[in-house]
PDB file of N, CA and C in Angstrom:
ATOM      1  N   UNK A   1      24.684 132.576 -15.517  1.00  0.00           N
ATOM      2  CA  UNK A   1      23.840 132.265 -14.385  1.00  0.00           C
ATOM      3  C   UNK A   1      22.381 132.246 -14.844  1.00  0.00           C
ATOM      4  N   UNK A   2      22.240 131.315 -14.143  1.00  0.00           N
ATOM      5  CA  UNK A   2      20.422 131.046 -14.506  1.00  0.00           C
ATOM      6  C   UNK A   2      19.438 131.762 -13.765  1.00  0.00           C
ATOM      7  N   UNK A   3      18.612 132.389 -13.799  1.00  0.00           N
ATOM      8  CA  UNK A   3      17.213 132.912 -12.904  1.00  0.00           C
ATOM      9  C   UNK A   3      16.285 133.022 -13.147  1.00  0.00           C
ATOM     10  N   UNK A   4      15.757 131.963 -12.400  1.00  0.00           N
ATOM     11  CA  UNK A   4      14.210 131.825 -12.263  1.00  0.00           C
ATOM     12  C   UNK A   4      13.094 132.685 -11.326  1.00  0.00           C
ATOM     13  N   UNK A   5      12.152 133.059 -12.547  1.00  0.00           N
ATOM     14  CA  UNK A   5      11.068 133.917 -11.578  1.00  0.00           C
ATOM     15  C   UNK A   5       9.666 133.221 -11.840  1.00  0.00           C
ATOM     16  N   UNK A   6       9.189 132.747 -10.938  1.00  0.00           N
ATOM     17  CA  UNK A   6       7.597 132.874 -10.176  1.00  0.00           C
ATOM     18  C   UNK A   6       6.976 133.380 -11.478  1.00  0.00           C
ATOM     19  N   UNK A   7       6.505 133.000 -12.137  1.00  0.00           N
ATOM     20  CA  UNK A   7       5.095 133.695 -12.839  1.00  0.00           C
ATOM     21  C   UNK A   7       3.758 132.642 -12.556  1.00  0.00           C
ATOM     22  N   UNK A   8       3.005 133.617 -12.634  1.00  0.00           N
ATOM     23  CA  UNK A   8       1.120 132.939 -12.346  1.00  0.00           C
ATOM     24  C   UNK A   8       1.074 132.257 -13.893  1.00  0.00           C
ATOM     25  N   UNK A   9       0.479 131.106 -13.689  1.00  0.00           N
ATOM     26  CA  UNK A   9       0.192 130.830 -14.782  1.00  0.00           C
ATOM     27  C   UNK A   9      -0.908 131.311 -15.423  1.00  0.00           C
ATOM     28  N   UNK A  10      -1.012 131.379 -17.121  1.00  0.00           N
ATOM     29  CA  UNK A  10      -2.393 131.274 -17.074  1.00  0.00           C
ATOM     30  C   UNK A  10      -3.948 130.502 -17.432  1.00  0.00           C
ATOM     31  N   UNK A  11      -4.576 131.297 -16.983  1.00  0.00           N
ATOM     32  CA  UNK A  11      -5.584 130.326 -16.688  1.00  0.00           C
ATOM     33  C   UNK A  11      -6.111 128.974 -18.654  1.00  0.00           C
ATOM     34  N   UNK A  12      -6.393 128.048 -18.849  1.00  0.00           N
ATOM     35  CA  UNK A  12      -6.601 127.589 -19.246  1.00  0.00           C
ATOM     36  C   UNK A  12      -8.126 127.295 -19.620  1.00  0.00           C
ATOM     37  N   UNK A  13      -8.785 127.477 -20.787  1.00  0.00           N
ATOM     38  CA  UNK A  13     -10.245 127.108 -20.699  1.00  0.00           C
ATOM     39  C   UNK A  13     -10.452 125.344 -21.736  1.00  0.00           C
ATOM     40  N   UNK A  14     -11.340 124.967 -21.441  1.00  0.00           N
ATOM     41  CA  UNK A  14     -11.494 124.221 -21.281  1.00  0.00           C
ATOM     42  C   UNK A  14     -12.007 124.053 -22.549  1.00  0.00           C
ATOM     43  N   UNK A  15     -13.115 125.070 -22.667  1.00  0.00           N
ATOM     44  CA  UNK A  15     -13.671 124.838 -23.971  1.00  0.00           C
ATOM     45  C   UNK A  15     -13.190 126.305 -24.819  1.00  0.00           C
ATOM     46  N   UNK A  16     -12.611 125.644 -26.160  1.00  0.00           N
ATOM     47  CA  UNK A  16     -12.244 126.906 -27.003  1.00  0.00           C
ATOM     48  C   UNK A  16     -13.334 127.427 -27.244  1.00  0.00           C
ATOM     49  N   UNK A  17     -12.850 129.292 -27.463  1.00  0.00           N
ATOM     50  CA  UNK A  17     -13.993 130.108 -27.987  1.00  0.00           C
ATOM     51  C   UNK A  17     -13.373 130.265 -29.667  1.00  0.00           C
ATOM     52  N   UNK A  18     -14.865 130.944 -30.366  1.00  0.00           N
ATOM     53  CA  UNK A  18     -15.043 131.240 -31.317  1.00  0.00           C
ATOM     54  C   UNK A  18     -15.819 132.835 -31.514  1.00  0.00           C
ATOM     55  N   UNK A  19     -14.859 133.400 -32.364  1.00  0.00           N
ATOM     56  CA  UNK A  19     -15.492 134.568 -32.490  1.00  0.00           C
ATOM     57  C   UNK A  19     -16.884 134.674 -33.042  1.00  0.00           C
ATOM     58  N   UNK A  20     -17.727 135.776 -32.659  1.00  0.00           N
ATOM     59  CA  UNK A  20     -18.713 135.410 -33.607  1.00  0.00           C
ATOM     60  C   UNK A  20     -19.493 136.529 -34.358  1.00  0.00           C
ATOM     61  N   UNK A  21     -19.551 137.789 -33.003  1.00  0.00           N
ATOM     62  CA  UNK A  21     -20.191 138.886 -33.447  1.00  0.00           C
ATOM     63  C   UNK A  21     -21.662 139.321 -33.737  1.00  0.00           C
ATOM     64  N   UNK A  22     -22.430 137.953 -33.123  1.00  0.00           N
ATOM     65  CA  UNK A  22     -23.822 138.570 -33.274  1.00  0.00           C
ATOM     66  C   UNK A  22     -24.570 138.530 -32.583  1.00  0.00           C
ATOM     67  N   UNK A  23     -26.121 139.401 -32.430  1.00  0.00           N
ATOM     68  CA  UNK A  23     -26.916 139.707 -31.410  1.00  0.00           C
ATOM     69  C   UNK A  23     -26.879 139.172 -30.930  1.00  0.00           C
ATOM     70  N   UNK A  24     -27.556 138.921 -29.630  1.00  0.00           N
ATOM     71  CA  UNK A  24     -27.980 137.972 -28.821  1.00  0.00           C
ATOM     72  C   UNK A  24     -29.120 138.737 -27.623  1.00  0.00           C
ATOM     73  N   UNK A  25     -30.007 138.018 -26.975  1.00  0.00           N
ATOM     74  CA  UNK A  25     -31.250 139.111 -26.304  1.00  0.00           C
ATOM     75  C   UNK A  25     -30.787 138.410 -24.635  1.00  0.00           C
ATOM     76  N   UNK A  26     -30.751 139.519 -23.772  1.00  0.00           N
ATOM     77  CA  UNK A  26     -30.873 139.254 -22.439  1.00  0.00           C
ATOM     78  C   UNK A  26     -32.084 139.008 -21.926  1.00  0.00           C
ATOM     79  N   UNK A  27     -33.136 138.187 -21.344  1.00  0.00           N
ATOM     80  CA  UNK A  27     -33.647 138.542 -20.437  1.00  0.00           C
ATOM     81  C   UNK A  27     -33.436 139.059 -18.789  1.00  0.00           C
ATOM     82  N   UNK A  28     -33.374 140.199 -18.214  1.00  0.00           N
ATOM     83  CA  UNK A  28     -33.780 140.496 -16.928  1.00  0.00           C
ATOM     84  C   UNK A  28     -34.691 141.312 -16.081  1.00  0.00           C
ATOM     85  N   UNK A  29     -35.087 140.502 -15.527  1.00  0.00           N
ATOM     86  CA  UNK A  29     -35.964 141.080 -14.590  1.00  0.00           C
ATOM     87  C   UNK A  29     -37.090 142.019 -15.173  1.00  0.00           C
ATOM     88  N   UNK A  30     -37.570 140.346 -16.289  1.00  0.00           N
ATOM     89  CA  UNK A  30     -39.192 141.250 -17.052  1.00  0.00           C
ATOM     90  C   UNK A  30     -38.277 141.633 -18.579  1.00  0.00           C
ATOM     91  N   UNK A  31     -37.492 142.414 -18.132  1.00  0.00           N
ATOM     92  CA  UNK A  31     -37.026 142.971 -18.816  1.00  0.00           C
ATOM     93  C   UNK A  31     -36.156 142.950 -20.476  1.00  0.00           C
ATOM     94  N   UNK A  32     -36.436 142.952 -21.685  1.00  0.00           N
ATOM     95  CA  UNK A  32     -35.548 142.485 -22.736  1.00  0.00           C
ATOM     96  C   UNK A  32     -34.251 143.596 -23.062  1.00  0.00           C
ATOM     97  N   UNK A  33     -32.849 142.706 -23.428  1.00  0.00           N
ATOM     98  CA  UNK A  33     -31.872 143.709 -23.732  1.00  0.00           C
ATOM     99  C   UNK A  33     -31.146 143.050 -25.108  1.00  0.00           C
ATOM    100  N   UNK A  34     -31.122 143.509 -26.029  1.00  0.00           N
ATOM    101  CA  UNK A  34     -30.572 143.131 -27.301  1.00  0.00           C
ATOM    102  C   UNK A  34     -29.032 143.825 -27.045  1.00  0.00           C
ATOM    103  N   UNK A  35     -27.876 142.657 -27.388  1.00  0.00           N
ATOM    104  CA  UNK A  35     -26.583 142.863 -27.020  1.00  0.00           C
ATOM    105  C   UNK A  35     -26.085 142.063 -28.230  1.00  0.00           C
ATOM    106  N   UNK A  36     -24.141 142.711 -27.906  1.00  0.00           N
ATOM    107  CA  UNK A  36     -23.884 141.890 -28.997  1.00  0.00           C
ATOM    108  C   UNK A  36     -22.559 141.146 -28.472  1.00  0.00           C
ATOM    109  N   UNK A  37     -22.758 139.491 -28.926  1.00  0.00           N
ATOM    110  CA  UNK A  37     -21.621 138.656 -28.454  1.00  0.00           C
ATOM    111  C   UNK A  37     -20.103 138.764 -29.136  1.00  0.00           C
ATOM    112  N   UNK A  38     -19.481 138.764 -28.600  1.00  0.00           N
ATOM    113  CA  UNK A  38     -18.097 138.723 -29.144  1.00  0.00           C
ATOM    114  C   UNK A  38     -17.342 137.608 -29.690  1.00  0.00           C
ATOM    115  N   UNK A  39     -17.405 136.524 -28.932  1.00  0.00           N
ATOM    116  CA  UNK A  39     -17.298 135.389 -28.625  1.00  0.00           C
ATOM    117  C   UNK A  39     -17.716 134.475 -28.222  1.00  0.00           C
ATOM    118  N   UNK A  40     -18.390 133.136 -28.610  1.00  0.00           N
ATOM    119  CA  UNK A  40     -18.579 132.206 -27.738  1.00  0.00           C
ATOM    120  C   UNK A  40     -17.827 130.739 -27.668  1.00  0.00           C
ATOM    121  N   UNK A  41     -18.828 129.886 -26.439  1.00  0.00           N
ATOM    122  CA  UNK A  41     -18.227 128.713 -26.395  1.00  0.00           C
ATOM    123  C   UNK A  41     -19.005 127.583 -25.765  1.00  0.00           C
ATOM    124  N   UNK A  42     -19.136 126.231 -25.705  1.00  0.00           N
ATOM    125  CA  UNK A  42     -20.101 125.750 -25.190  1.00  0.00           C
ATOM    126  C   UNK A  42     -20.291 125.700 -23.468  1.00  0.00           C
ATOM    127  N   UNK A  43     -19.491 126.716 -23.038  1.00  0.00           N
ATOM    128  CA  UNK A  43     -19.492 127.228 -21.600  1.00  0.00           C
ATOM    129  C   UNK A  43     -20.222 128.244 -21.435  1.00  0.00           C
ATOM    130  N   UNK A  44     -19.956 129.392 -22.528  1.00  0.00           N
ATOM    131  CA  UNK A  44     -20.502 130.812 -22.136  1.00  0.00           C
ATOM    132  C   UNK A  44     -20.085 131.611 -23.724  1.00  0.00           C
ATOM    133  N   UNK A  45     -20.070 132.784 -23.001  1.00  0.00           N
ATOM    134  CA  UNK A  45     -19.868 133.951 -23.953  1.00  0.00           C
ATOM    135  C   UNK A  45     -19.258 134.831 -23.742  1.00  0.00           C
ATOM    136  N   UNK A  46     -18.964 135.910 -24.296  1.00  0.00           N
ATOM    137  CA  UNK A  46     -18.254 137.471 -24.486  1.00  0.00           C
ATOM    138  C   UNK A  46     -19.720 138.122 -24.636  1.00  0.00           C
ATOM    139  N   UNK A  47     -19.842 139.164 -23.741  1.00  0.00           N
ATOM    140  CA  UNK A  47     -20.813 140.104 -24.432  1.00  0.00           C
ATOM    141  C   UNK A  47     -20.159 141.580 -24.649  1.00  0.00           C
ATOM    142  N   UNK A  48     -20.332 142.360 -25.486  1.00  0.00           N
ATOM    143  CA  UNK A  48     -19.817 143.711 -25.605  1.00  0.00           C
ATOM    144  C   UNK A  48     -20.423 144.544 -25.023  1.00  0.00           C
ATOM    145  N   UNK A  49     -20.112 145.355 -24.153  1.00  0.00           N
ATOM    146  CA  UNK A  49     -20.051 146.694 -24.004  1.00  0.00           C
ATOM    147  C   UNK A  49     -20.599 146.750 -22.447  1.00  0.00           C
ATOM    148  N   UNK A  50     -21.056 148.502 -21.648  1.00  0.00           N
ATOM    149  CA  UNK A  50     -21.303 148.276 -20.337  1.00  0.00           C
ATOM    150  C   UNK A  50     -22.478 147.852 -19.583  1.00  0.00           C
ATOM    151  N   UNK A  51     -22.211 147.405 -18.754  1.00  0.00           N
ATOM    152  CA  UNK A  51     -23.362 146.823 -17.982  1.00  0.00           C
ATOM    153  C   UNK A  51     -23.421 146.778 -16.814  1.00  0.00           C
ATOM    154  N   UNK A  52     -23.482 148.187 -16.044  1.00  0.00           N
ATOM    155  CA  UNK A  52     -23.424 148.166 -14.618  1.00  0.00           C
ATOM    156  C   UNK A  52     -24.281 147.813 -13.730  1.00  0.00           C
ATOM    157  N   UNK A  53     -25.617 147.461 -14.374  1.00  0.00           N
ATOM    158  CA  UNK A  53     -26.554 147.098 -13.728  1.00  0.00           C
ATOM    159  C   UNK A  53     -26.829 145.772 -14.023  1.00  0.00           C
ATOM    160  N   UNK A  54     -25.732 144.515 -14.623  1.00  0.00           N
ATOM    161  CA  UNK A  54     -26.272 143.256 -14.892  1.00  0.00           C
ATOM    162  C   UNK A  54     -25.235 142.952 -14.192  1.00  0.00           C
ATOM    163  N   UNK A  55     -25.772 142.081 -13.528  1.00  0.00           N
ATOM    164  CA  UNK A  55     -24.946 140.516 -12.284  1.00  0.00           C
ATOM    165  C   UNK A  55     -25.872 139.911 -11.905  1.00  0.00           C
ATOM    166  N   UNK A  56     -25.226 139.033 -11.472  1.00  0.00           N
ATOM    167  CA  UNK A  56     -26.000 137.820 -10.593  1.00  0.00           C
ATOM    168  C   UNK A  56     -26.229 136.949 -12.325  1.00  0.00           C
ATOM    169  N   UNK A  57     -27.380 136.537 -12.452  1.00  0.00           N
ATOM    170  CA  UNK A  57     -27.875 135.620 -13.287  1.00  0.00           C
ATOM    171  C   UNK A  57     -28.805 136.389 -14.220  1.00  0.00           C
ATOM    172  N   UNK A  58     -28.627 135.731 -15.401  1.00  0.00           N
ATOM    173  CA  UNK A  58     -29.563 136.397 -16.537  1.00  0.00           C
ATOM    174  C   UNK A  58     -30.683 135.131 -17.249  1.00  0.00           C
ATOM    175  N   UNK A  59     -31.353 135.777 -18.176  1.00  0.00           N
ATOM    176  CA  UNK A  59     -31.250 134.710 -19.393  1.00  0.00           C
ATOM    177  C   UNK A  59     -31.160 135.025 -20.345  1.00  0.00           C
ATOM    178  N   UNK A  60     -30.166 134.188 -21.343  1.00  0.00           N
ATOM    179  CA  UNK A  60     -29.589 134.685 -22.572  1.00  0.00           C
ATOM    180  C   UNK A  60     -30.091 133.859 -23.830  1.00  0.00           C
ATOM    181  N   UNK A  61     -30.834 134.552 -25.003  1.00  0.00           N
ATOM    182  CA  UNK A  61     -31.159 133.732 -25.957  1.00  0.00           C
ATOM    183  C   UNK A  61     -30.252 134.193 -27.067  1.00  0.00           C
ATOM    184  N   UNK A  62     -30.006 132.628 -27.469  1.00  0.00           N
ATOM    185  CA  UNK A  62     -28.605 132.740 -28.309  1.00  0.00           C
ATOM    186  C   UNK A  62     -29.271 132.190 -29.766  1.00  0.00           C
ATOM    187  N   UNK A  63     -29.434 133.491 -30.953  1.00  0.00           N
ATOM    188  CA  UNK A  63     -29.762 132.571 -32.229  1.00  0.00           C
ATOM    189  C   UNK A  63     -28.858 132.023 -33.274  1.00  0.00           C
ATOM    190  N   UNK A  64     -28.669 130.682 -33.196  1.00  0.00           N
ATOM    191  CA  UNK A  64     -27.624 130.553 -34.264  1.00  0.00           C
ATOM    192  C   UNK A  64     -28.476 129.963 -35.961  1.00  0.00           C
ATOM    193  N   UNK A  65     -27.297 130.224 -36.385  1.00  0.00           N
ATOM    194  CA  UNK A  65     -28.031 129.495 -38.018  1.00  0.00           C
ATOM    195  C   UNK A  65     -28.933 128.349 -37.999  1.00  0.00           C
ATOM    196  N   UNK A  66     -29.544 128.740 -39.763  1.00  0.00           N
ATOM    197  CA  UNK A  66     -30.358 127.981 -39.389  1.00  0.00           C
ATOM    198  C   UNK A  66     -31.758 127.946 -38.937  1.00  0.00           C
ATOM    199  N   UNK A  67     -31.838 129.141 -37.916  1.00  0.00           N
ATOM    200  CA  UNK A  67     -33.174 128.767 -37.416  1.00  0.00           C
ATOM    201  C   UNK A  67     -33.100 128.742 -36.059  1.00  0.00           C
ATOM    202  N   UNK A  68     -31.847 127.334 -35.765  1.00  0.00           N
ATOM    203  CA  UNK A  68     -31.908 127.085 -33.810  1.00  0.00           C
ATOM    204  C   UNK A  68     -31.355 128.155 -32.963  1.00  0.00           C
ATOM    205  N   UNK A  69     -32.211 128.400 -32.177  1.00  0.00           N
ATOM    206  CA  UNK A  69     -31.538 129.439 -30.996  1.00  0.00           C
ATOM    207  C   UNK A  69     -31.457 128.466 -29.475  1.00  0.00           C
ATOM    208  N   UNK A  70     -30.805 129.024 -29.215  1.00  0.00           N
ATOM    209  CA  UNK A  70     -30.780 128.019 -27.125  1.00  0.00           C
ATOM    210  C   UNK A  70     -30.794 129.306 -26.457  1.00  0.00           C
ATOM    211  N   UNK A  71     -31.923 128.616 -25.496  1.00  0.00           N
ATOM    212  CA  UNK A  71     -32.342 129.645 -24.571  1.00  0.00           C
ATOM    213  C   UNK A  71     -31.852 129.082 -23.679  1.00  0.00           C
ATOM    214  N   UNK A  72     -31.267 129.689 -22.547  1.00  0.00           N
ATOM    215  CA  UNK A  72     -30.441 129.220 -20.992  1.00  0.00           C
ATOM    216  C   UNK A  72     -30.231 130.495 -20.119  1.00  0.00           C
ATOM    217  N   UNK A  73     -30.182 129.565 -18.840  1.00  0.00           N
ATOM    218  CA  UNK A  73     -29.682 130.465 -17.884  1.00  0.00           C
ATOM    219  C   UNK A  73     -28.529 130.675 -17.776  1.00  0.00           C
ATOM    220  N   UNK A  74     -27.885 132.238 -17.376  1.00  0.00           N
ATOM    221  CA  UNK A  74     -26.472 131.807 -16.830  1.00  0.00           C
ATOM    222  C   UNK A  74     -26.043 132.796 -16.221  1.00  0.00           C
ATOM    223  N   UNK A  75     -24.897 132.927 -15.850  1.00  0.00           N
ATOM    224  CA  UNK A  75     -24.448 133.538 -14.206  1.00  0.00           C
ATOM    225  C   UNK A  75     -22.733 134.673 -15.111  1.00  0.00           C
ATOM    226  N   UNK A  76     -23.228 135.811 -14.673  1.00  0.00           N
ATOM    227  CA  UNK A  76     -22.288 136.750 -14.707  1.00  0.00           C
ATOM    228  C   UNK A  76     -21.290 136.163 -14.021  1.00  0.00           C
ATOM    229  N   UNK A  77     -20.139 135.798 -14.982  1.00  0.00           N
ATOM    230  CA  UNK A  77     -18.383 135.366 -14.020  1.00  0.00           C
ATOM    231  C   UNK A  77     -17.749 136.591 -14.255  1.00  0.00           C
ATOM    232  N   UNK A  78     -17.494 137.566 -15.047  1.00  0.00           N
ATOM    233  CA  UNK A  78     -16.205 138.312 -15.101  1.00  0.00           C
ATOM    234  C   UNK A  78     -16.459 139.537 -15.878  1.00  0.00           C
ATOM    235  N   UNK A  79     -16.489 140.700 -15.526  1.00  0.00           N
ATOM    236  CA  UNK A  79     -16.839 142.081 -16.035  1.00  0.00           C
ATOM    237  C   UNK A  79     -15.243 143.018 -16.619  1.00  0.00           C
ATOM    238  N   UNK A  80     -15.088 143.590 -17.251  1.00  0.00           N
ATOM    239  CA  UNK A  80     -13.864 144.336 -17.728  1.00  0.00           C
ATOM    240  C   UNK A  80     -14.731 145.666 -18.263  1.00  0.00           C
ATOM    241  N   UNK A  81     -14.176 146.791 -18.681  1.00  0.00           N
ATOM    242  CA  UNK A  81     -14.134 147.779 -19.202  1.00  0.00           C
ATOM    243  C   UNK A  81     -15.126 147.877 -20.458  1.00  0.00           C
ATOM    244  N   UNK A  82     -14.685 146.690 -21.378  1.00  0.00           N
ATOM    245  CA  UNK A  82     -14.994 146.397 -22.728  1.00  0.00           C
ATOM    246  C   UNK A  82     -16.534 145.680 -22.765  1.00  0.00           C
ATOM    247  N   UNK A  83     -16.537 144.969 -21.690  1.00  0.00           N
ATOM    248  CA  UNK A  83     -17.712 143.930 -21.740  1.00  0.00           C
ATOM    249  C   UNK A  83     -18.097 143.079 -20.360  1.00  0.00           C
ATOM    250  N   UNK A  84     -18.461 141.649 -20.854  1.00  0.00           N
ATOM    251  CA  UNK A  84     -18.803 140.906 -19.158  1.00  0.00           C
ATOM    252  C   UNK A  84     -18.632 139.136 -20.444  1.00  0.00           C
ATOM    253  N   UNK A  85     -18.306 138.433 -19.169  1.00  0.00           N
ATOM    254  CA  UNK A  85     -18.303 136.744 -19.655  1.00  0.00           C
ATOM    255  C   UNK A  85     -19.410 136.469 -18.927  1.00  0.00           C
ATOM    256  N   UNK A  86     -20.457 135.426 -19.587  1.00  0.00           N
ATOM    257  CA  UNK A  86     -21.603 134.658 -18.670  1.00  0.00           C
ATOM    258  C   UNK A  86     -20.641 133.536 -18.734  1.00  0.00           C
ATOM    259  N   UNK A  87     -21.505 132.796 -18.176  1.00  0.00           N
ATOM    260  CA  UNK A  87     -21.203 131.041 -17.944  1.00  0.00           C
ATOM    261  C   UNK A  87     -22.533 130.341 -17.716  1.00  0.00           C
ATOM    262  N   UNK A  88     -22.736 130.058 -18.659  1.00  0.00           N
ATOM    263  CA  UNK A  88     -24.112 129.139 -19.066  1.00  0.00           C
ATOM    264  C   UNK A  88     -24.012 128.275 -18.119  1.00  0.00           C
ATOM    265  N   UNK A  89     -25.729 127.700 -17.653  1.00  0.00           N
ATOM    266  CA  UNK A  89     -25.655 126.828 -16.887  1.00  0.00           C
ATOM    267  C   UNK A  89     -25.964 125.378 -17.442  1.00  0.00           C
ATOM    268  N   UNK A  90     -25.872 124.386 -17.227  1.00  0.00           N
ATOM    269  CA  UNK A  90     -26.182 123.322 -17.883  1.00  0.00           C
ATOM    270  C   UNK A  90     -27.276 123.494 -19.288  1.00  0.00           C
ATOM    271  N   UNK A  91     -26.261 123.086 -20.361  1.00  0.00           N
ATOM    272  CA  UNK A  91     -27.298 122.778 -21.745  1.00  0.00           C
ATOM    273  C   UNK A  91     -27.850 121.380 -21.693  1.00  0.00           C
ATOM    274  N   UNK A  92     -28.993 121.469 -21.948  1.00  0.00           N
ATOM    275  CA  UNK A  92     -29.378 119.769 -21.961  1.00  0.00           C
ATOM    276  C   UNK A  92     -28.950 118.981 -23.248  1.00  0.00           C
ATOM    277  N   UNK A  93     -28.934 118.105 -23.509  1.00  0.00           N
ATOM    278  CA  UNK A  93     -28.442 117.429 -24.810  1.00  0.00           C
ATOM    279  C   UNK A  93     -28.878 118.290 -26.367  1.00  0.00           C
ATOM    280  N   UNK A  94     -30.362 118.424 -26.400  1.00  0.00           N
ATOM    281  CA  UNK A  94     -30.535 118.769 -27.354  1.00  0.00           C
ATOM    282  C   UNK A  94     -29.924 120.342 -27.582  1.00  0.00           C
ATOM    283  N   UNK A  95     -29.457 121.249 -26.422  1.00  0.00           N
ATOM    284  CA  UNK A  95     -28.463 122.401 -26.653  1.00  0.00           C
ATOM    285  C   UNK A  95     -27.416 122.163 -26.975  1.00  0.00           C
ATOM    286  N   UNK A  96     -26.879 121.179 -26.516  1.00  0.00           N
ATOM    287  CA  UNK A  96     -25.103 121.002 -26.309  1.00  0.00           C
ATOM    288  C   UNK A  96     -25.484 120.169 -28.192  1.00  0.00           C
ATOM    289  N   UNK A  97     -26.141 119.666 -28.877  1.00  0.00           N
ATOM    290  CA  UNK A  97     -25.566 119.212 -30.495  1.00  0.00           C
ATOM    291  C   UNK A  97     -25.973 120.341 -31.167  1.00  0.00           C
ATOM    292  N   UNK A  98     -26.608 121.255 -30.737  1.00  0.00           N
ATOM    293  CA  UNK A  98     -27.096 122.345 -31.322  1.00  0.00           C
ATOM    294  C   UNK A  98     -25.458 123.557 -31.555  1.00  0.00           C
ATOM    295  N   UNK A  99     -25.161 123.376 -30.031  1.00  0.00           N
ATOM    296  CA  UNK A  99     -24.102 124.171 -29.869  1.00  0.00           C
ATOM    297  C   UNK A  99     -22.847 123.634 -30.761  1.00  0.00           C
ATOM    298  N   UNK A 100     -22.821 122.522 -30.384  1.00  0.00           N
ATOM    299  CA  UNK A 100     -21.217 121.494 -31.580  1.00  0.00           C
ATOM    300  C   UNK A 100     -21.565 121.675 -32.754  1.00  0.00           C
ATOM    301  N   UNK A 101     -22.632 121.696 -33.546  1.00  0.00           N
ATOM    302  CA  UNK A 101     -22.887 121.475 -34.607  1.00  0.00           C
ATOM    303  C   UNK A 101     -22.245 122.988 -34.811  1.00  0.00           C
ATOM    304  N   UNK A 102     -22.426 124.342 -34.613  1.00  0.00           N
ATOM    305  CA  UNK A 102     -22.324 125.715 -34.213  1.00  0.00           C
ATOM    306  C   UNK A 102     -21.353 125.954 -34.418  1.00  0.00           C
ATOM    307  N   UNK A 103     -20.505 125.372 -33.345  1.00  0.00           N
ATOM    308  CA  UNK A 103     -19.047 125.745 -33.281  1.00  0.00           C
ATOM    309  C   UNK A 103     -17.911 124.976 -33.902  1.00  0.00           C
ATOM    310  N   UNK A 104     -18.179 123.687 -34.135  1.00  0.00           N
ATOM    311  CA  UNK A 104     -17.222 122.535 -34.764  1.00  0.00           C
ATOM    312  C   UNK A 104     -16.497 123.357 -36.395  1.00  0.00           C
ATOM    313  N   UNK A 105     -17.712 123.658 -37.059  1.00  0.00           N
ATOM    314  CA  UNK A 105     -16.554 124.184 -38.019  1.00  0.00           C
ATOM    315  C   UNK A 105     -16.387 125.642 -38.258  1.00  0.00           C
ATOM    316  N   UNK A 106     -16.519 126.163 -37.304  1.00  0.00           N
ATOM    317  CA  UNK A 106     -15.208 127.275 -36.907  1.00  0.00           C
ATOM    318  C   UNK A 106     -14.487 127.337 -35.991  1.00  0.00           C
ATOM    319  N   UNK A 107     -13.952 126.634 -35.808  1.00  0.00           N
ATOM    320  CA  UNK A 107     -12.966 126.207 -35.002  1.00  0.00           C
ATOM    321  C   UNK A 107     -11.575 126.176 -35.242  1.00  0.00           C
ATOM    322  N   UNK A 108     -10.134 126.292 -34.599  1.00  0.00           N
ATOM    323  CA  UNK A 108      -9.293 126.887 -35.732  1.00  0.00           C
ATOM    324  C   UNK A 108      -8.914 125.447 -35.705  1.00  0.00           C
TER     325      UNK A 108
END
């Protein structure tokens, strides 16, 4: 006999992440916070560790090799134990080849 159960699927992203492991600076409210990313992607990020006092929207400067960093806004989506996901808000062109160039070859 056959039986089928109901499971949630799960969720799917859109854009693969890449591990990465390095600083990255918050701005809020005036305020500077040096953190460290776990992961990113040309959506958002992983940041490590707690942060009970960050939601709503930040700004996150991201330095990658090289030299280029992208500075952007973006919006606290998802908090856990371990850390929090942003979700960047629109990169303008010259972020988004900055970012591919970034992530393309580490990619699995």
């Amino acid at each position: 006999m056959l039986t089928i159960t109901a499971q949630t699927p799960m969720p799917t992203r859109f854009h693969p992440r890449v591990d990465v492991g390095f600083m990255v600076k918050l701005l809020i409210g005036g305020k500077s916070l040096v953190v460290k990313a776990e992961d990113v992607s040309m959506a958002g990020c992983r940041l490590v560790g707690d942060f009970p006092d960050l939601h709503g929207r930040v700004t996150i400067c991201l330095p990658l090799p090289e030299g280029e960093q992208i500075v952007t806004e973006a919006t606290v989506r998802h908090r856990t134990s371990e850390g929090l996901g942003l979700e960047f808000d629109d990169l303008d062109w010259d972020e988004m080849f900055v970012m591919a160039r970034f992530l393309h070859p580490r990619l699995p």
